[in-house]
Protein backbone atom coordinates (compact mmCIF):
# COMPACT_ATOMS: atom_id res chain seq x y z
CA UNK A 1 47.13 59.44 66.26
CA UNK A 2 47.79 62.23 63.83
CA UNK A 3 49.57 65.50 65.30
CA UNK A 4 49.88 68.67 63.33
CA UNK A 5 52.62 70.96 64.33
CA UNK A 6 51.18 74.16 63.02
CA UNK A 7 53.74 76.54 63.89
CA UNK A 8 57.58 75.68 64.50
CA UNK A 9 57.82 75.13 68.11
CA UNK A 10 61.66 73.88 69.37
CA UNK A 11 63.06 71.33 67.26
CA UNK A 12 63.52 69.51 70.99
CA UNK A 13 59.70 69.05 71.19
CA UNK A 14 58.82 67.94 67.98
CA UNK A 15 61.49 65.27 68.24
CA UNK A 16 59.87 64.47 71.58
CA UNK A 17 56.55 63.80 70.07
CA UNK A 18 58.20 61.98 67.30
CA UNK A 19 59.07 59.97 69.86
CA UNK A 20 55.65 58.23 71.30
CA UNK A 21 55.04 55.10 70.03
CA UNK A 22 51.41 55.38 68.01
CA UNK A 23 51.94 59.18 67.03
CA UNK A 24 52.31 60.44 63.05
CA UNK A 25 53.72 64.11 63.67
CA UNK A 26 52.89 66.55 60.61
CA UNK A 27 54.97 69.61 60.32
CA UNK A 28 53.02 72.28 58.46
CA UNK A 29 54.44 75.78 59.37
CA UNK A 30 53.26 78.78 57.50
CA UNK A 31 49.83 76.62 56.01
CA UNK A 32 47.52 78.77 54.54
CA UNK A 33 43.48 78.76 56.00
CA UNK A 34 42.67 76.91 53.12
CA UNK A 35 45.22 74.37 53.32
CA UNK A 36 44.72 74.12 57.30
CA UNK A 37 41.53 73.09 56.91
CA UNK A 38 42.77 69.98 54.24
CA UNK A 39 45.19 69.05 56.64
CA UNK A 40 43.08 68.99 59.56
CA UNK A 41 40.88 66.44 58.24
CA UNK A 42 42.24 63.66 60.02
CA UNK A 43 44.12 65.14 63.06
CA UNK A 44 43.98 64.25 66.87
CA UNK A 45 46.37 67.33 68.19
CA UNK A 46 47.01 70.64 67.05
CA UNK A 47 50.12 72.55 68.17
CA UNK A 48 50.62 76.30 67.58
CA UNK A 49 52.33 79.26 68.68
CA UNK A 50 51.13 82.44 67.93
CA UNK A 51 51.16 82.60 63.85
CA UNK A 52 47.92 79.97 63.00
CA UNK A 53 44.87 80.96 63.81
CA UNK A 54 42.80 78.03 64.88
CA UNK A 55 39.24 79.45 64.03
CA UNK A 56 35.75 77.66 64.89
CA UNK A 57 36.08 77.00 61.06
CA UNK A 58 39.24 74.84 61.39
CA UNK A 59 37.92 72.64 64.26
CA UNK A 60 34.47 71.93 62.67
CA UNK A 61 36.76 70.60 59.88
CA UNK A 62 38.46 68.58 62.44
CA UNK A 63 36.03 65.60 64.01
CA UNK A 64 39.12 63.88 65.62
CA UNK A 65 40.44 66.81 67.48
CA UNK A 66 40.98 66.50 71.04
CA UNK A 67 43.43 69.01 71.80
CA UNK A 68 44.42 72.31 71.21
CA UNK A 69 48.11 73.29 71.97
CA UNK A 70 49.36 76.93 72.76
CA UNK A 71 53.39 77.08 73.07
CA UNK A 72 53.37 80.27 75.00
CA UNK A 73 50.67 81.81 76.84
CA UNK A 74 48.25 84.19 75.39
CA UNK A 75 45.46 82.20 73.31
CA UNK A 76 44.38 85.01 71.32
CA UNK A 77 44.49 82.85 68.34
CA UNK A 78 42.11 79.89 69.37
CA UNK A 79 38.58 80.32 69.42
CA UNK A 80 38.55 79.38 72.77
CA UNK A 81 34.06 79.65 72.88
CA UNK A 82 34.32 77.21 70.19
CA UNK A 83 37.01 74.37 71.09
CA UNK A 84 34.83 74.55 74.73
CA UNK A 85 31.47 74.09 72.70
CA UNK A 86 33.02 71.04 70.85
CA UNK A 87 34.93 69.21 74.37
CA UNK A 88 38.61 69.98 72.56
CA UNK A 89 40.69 70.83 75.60
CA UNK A 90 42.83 74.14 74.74
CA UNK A 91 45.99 74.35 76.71
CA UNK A 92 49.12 76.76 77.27
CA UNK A 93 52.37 76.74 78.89
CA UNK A 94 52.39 79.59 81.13
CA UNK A 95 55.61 78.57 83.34
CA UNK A 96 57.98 77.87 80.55
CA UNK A 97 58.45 81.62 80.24
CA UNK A 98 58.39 83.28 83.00
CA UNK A 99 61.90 84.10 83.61
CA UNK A 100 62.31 84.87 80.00
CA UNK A 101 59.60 87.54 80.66
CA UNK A 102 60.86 88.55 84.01
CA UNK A 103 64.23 89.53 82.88
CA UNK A 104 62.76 91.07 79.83
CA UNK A 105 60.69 93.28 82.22
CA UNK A 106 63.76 94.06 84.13
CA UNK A 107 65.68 94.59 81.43
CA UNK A 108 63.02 97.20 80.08
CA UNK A 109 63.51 98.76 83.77
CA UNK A 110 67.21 99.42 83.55
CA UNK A 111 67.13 100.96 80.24
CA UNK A 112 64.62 103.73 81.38
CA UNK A 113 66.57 104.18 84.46
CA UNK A 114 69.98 104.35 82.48
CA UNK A 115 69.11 105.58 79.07
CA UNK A 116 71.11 102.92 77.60
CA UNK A 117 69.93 101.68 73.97
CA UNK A 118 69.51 105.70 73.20
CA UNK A 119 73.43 106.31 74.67
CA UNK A 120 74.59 103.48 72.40
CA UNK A 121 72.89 105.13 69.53
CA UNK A 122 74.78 108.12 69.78
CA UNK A 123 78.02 106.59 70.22
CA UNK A 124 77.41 104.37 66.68
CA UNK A 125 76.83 108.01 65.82
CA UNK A 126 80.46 109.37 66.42
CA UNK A 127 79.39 111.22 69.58
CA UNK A 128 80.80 111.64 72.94
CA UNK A 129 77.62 113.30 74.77
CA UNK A 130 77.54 112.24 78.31
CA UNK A 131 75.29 115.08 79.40
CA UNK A 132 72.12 113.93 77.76
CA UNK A 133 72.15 110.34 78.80
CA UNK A 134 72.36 111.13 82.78
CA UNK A 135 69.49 108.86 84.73
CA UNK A 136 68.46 107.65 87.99
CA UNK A 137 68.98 104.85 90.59
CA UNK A 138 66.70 102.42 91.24
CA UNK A 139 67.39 102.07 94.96
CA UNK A 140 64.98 102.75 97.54
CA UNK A 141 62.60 103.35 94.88
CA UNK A 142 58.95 102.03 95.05
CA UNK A 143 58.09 100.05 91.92
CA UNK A 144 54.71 99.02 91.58
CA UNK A 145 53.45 95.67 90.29
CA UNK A 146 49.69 94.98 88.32
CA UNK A 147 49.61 91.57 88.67
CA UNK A 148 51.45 89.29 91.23
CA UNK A 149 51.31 85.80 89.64
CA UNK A 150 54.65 83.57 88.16
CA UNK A 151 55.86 86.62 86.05
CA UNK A 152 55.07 89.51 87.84
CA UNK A 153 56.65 87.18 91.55
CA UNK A 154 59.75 87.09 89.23
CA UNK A 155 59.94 90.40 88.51
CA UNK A 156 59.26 91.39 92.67
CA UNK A 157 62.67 88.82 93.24
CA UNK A 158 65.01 91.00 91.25
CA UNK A 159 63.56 94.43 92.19
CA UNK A 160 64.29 93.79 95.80
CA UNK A 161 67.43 92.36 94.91
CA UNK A 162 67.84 96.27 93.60
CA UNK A 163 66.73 97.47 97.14
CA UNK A 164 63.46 98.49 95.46
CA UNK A 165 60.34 98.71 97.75
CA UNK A 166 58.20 96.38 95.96
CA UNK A 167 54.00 97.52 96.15
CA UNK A 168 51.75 94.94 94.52
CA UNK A 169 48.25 95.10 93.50
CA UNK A 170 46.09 91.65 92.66
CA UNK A 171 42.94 91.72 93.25
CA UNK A 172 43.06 87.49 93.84
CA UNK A 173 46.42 87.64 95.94
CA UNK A 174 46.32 86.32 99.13
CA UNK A 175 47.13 88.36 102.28
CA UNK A 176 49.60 85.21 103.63
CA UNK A 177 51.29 85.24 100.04
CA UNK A 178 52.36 89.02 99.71
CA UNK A 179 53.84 88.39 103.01
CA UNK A 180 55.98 85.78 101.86
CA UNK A 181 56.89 87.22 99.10
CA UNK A 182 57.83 89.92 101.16
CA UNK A 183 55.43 92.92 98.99
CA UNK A 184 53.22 95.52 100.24
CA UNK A 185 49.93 94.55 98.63
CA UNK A 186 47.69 97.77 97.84
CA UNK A 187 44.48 99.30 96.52
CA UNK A 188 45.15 99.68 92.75
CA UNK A 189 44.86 103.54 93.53
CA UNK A 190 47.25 103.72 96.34
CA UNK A 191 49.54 101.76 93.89
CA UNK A 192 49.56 104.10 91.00
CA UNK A 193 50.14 106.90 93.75
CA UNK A 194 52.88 105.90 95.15
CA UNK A 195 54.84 104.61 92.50
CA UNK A 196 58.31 105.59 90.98
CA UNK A 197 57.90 102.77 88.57
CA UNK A 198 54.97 100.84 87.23
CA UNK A 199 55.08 97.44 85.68
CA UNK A 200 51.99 95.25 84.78
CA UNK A 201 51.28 91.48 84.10
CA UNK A 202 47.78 90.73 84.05
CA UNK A 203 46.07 88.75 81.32
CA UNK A 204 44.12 90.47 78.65
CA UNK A 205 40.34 90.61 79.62
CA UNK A 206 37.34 92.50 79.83
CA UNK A 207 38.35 94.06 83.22
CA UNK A 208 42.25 94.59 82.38
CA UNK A 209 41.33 96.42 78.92
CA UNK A 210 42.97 99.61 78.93
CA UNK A 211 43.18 99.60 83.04
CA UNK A 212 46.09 102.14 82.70
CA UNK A 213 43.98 104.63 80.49
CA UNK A 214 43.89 108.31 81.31
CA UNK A 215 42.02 108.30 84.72
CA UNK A 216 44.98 106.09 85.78
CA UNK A 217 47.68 108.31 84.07
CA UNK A 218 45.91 111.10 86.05
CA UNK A 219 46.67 109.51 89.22
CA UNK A 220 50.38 108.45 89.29
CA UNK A 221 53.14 110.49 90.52
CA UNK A 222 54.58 113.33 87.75
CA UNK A 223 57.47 111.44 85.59
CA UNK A 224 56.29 107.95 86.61
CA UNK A 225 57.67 105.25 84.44
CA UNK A 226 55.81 102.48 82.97
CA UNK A 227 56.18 99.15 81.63
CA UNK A 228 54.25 96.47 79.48
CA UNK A 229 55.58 92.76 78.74
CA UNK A 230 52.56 91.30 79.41
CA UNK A 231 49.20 91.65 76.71
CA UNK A 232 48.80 94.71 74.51
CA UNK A 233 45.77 96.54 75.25
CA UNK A 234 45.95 96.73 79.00
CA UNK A 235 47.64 99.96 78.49
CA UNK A 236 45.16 102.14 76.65
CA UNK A 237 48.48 103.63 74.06
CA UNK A 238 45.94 107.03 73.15
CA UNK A 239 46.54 107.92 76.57
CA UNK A 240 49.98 107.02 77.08
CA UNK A 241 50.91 109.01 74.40
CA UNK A 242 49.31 112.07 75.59
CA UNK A 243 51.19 111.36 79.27
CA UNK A 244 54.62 110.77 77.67
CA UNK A 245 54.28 114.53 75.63
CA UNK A 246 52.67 115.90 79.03
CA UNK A 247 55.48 114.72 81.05
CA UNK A 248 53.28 113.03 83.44
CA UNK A 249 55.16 109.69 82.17
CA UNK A 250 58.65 110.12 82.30
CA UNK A 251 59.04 107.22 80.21
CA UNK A 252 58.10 103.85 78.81
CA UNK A 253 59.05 100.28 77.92
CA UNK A 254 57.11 97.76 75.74
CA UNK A 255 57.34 94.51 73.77
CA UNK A 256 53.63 94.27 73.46
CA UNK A 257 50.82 96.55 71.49
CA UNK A 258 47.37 96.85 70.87
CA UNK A 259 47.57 95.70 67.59
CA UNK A 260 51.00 94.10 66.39
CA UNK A 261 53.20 94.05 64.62
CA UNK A 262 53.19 98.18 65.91
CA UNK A 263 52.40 99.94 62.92
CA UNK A 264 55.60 101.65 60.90
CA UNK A 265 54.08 105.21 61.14
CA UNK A 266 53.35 104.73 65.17
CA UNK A 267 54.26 108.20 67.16
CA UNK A 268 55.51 105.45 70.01
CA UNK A 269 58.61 104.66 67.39
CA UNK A 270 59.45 108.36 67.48
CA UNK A 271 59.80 109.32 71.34
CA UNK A 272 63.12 109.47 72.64
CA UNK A 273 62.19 108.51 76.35
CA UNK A 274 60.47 104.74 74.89
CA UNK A 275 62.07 102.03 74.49
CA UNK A 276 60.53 99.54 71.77
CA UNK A 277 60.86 95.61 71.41
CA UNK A 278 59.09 93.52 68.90
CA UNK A 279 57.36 91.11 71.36
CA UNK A 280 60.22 89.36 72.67
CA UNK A 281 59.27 88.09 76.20
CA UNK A 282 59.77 84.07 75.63
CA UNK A 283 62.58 84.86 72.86
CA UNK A 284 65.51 82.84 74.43
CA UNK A 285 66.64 79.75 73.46
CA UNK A 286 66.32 78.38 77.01
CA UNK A 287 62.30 79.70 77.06
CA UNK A 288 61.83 77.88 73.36
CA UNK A 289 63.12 74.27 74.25
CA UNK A 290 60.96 74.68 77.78
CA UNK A 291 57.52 75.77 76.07
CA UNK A 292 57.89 73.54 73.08
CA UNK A 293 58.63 70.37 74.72
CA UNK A 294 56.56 71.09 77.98
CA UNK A 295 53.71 71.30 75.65
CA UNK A 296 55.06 68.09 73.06
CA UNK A 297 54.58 66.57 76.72
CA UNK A 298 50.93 68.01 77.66
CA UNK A 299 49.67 67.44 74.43
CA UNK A 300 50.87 63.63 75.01
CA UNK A 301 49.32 63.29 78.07
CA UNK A 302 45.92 64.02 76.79
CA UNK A 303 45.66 62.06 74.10
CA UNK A 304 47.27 58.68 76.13
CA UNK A 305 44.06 59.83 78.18
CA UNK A 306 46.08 60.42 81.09
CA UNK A 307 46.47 64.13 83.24
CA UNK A 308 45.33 67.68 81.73
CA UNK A 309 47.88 70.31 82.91
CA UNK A 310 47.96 73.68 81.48
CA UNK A 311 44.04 73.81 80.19
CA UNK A 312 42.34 77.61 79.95
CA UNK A 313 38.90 75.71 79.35
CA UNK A 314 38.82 73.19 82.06
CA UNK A 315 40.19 72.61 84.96
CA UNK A 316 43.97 71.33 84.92
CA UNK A 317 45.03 67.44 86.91
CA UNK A 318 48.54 67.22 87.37
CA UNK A 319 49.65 63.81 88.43
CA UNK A 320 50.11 64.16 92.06
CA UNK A 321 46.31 65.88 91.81
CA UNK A 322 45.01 63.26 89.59
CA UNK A 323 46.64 60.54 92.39
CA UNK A 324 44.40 61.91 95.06
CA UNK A 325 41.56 62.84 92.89
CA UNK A 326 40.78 59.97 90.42
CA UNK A 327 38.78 58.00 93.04
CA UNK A 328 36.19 60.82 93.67
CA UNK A 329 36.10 61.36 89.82
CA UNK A 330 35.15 58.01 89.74
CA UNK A 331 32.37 58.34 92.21
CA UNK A 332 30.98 61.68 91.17
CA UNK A 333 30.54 60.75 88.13
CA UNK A 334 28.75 57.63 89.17
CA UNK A 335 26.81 59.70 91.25
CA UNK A 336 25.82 62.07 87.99
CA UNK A 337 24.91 59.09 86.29
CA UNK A 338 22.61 57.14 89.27
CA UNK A 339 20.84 60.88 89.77
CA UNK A 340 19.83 61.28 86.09
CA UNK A 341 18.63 58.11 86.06
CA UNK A 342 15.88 58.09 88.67
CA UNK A 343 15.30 61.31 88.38
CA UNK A 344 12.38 62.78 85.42
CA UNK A 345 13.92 63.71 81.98
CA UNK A 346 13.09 67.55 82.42
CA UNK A 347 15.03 68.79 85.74
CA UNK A 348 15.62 72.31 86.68
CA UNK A 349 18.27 72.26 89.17
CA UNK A 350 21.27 70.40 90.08
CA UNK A 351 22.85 70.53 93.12
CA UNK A 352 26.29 68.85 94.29
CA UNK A 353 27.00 69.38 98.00
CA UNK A 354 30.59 68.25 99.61
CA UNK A 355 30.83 67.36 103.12
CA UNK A 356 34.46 66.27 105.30
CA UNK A 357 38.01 66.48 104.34
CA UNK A 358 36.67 66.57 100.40
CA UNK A 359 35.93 70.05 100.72
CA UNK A 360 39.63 71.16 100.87
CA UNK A 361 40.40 69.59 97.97
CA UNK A 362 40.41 71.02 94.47
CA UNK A 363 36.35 70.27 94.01
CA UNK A 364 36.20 72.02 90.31
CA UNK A 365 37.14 68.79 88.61
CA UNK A 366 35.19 66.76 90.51
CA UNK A 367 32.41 68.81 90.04
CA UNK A 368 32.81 68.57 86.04
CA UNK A 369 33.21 64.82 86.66
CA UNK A 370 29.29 64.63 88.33
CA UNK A 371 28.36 66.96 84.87
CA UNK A 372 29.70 64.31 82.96
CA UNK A 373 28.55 61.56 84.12
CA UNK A 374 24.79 63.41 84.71
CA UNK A 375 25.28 63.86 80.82
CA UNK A 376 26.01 60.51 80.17
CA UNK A 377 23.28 59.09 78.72
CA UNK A 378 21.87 62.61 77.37
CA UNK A 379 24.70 63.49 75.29
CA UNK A 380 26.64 60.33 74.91
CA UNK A 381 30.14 60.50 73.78
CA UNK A 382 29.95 64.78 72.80
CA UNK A 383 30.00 65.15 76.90
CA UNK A 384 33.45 65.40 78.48
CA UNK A 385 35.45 67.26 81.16
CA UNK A 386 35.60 70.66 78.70
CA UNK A 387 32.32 71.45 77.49
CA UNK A 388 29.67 69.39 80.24
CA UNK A 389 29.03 73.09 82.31
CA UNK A 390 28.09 74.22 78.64
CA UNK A 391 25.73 71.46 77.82
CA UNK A 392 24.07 71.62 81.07
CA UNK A 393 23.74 75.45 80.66
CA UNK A 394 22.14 74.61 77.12
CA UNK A 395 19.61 72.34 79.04
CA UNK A 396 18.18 75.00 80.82
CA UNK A 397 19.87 73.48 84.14
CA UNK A 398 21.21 75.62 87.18
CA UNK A 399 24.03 74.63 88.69
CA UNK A 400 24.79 74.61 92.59
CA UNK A 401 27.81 73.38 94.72
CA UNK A 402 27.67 73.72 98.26
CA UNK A 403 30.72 72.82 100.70
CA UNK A 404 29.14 71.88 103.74
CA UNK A 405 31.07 72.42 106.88
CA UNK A 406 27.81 70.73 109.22
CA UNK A 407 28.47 67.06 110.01
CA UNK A 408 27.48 63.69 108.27
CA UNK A 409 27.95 60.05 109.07
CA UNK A 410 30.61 59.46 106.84
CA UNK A 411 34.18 61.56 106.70
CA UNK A 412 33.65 62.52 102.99
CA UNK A 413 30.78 62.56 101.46
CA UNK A 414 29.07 64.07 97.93
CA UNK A 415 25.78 64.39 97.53
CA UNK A 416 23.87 65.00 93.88
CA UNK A 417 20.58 66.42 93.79
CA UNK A 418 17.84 67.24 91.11
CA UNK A 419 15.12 69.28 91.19
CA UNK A 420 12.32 68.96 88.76
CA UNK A 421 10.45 72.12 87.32
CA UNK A 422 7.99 71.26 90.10
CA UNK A 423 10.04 71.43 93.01
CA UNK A 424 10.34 67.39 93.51
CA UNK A 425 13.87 66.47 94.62
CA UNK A 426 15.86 62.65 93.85
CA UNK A 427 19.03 62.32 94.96
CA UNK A 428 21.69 60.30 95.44
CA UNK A 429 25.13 60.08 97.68
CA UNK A 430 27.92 58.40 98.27
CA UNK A 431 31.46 58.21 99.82
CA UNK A 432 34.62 56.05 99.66
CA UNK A 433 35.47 53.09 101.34
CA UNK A 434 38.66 50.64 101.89
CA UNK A 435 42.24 50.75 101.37
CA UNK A 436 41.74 51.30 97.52
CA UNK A 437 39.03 53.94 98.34
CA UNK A 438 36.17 52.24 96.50
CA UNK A 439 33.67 53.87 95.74
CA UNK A 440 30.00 53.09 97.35
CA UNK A 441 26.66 54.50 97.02
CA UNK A 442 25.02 54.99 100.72
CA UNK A 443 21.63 56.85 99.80
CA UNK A 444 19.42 57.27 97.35
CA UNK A 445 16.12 60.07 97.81
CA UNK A 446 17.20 60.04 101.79
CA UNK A 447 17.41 56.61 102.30
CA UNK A 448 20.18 54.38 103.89
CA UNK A 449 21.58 52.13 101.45
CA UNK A 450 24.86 50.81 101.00
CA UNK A 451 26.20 49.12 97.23
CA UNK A 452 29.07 49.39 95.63
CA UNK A 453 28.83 51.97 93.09
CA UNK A 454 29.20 49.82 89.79
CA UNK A 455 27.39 47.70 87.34
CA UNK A 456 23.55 47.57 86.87
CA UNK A 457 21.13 48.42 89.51
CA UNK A 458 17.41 47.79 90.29
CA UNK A 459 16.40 50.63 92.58
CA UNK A 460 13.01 49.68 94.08
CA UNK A 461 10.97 51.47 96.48
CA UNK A 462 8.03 49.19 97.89
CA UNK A 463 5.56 48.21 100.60
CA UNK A 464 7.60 47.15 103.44
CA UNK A 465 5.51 43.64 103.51
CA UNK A 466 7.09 39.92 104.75
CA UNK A 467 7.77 37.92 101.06
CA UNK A 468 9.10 40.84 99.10
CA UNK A 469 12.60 40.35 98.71
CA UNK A 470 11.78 36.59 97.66
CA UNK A 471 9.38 38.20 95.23
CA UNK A 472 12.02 39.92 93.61
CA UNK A 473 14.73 37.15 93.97
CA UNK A 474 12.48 34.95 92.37
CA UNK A 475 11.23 37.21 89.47
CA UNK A 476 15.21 37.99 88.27
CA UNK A 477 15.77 34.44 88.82
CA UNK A 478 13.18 32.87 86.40
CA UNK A 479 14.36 36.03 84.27
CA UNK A 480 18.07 34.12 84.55
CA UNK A 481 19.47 37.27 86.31
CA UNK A 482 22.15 36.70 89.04
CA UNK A 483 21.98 39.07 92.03
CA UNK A 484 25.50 40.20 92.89
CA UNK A 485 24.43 42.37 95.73
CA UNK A 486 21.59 44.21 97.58
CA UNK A 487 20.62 46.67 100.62
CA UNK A 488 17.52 47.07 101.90
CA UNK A 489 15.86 50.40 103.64
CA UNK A 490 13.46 51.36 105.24
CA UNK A 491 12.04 54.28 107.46
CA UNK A 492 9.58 52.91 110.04
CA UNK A 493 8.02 49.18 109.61
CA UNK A 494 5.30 48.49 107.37
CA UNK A 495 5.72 51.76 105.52
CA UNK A 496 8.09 51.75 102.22
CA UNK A 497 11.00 50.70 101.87
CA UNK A 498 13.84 51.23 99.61
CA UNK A 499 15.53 48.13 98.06
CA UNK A 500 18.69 48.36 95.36
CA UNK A 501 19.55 45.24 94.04
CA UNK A 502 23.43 45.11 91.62
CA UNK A 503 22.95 42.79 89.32
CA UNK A 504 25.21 41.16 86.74
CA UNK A 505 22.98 41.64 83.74
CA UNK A 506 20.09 43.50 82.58
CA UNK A 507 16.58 42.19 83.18
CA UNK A 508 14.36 41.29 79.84
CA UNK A 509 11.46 44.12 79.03
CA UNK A 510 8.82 41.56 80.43
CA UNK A 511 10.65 41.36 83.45
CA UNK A 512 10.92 44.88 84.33
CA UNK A 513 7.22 45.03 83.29
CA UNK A 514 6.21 42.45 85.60
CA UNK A 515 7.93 44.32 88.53
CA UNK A 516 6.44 47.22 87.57
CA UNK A 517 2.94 46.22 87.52
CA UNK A 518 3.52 44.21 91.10
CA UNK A 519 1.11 46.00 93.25
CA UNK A 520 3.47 46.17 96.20
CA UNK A 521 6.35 47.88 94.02
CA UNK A 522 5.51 51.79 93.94
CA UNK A 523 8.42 52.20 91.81
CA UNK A 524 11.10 50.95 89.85
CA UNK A 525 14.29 52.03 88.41
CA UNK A 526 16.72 50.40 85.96
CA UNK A 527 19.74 52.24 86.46
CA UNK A 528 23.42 51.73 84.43
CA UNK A 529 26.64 52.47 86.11
């Protein structure tokens, strides 16, 4: 398998990938969008930092490619939309630099507290001017945070190591965490109120886009400082220019811009009271080796078809995750596949419902896993982990998932359900069993059955008469069909009843025909595991 190395990641990961046994490792820094998509032709893995652009272009240029990976964090140079649409998993490596970036931040901090780079300027200068350069403590002040994940925890760490009061704002940060951490979490407003300090690291998106524009500014205390080592473009740099001449911002640190590199005739570059850095947050040599061979080590991983960590486009298995939730990957996507099967071509809803101890695990993957498998024999080999919420999307399908907390017979249990454009409803469940958690089908369309959830099944639903399982037995057997299993259902005698017979190979045309047309058999349903 062919592995491009786009950009030049540590020399310490592309040794590691050099490495694996089975991998041909291209180095191509610098290539050209023409000559990217030449080399392209033939590759498996793509691995980038932030200089390539990996457009929708490159990747329809690529059949082979599986994988996508990021050395660093922001993915503002993958088409992202695109690598989804095509199942190529795009990954990061947002932990290998988050002390880098902490200490950055920090460092930022200090030199707007105590004017630093601006007092070593004058002293390469020849002066001796101690009166300008006078600043502040940053004890007992209140700094706030935008942004309480890996980065901005790091940051909380050293500011109370300063005897700062810490005041966080993250609109996904849980009550019990803050605690721990030992922050005040706070409205966003009360935050920019009562802040000596203001520091942000929150991803780049819709919502984040200029968050600290001039209503914000408007808001914060008079000679508030602020801070940016997370995405250009959260702070909206217009208005930050008109607070720092206003003196409502007392000053400023940045490594990141709207549009980089900062242009050479920027007004930021000529304000004493901001300190500049050239996007520098993973630049140590201890943050290089970590991103580029955690993600030599990711991208590994996928294609060996083992774990996902790290993805922005699906959700990420680690191996202790993938330990506990391989088995009910297995069985929801059997489940995906047994539902689309007896159920009409044309369906307008799908709905997956969780009951037991499953509910508290991480049900996202598994989820994906019963949109895989429901895709199956739509989409063939196109439908994977990445893109299956997209194809069922494009099929005009809704998606549900319920966690039930109400009771069942079994302790875990997933249930898949279609709904046709007409409101009929097939559906299928099942549960694990046994020390190596098999997994077992135990109702199909609300009937009791129980058969292992492999193979090829006949699901029948007939007159409950005397003679008809020997029917059946004897129609496969003339066919030279072996039955490896069966369970039999019914609701109340001499109604229907439900029988699903595993068998070890598929029955001729003329014998699903004749079962078919047997006036007892209502319906019948060939179904591949």
């Amino acid at each position: 398998m062919k592995v491009l190395v786009a950009d030049k990641i540590s020399p310490k990961g592309v040794a590691w990938l050099r490495q694996q046994p089975g991998f041909d490792v291209v180095e191509a820094y610098g290539s050209s969008p023409e000559r990217m998509l030449e080399l392209v032709k033939d590759v498996h893995a793509i691995a980038v930092r932030s200089e390539t652009r990996i457009t929708a272009e490159i990747m329809a240029a690529a059949p082979l490619l599986k994988v996508v990976g990021r050395a660093g964090v922001g993915v503002d140079n993958v088409d992202v939309d695109a690598a989804t649409e095509r199942g190529i998993i795009v990954m990061n490596t947002p932990s290998g630099n988050t002390v880098a970036t902490a200490e950055l931040t920090f460092a930022h901090i200090l030199c707007s507290a105590r004017p630093l780079p601006q007092a070593a300027a004058s002293m390469r200068a020849g002066k001796w001017d101690r009166k300008s350069f006078a600043g502040f403590e940053l004890f007992r002040k209140t700094l706030g945070i935008v942004g309480l994940g890996r980065i901005g925890g790091e940051v909380a760490k050293r500011a109370q190591a300063f005897g700062m009061r810490v005041l966080a704002y993250d609109p996904y940060l849980a009550p019990s965490r803050a605690k721990a951490m030992q922050v005040e979490a706070v409205a966003f407003d009360e935050l920019l109120a009562q802040s000596d300090t203001i520091t942000v690291h929150m991803p780049l998106t819709d919502d984040t886009r200029h968050m600290i524009g001039d209503a914000a500014f408007a808001k914060m205390k008079p000679g508030v400082r602020i801070f940016n080592c997370a995405r250009g473009g959260i702070i909206d740099e217009t208005a930050l220019l008109a607070a720092l001449k206003s003196g409502r911002v007392g000053g400023a640190g940045l490594d990141v811009f709207e549009d980089e590199p900062l242009a050479a005739d920027s007004e930021l570059r000529s304000l004493p009271n901001v300190v500049l850095t050239p996007h520098l947050g993973a630049s140590t040599a201890e943050a290089q080796d970590a991103v580029g061979v955690e993600i030599a080590e990711q991208i590994a991983d996928v294609l060996h078809g083992g774990i996902v960590r790290n993805a922005v486009n699906m959700p990420s298995i680690d191996a202790t995750g993938l330990k506990v939730l391989g088995p009910y990957l297995d069985l929801g996507s059997k489940l995906g596949t047994l539902v689309q099967q007896i159920a009409p071509r044309q369906v307008a809803n799908l709905r997956i419902r969780y009951w037991g101890k499953i509910v508290d695990l991480d049900t996202n993957s598994i989820t994906r896993s019963v949109q895989r498998g429901y895709l199956r024999r739509i989409s063939g080999e196109t439908a994977n982990f990445v893109n299956a919420p997209l194809l069922l999307q494009r099929l005009g399908i809704q998606l549900e998932v319920v966690k039930s907390t109400g009771d069942s017979d079994y302790t875990e249990l997933i249930e898949v359900e279609a709904a046709s454009p007409e409101g009929t409803v097939f559906k299928g469940s099942g549960t694990l069993i046994g020390k190596g958690n098999q997994p077992r089908i135990v109702g199909i369309n609300g009937r009791e059955v129980e058969v292992a959830a492999e193979g090829k099944l006949l699901v029948l639903e007939n007159l409950d008469r005397p003679g008809m399982v020997g029917t059946v037995g004897s129609l496969l057997g003339r066919d030279g069909v072996n039955i490896a299993d069966m369970s039999l259902s019914r609701l109340t005698p001499g109604g229907t009843a439900y029988m699903v017979v595993r068998v070890d190979t598929e029955p001729s045309e003329a014998a699903r025909r004749e079962i078919k047309e047997n006036p007892s058999i209502k319906s019948a349903k060939f179904v591949q595991l």
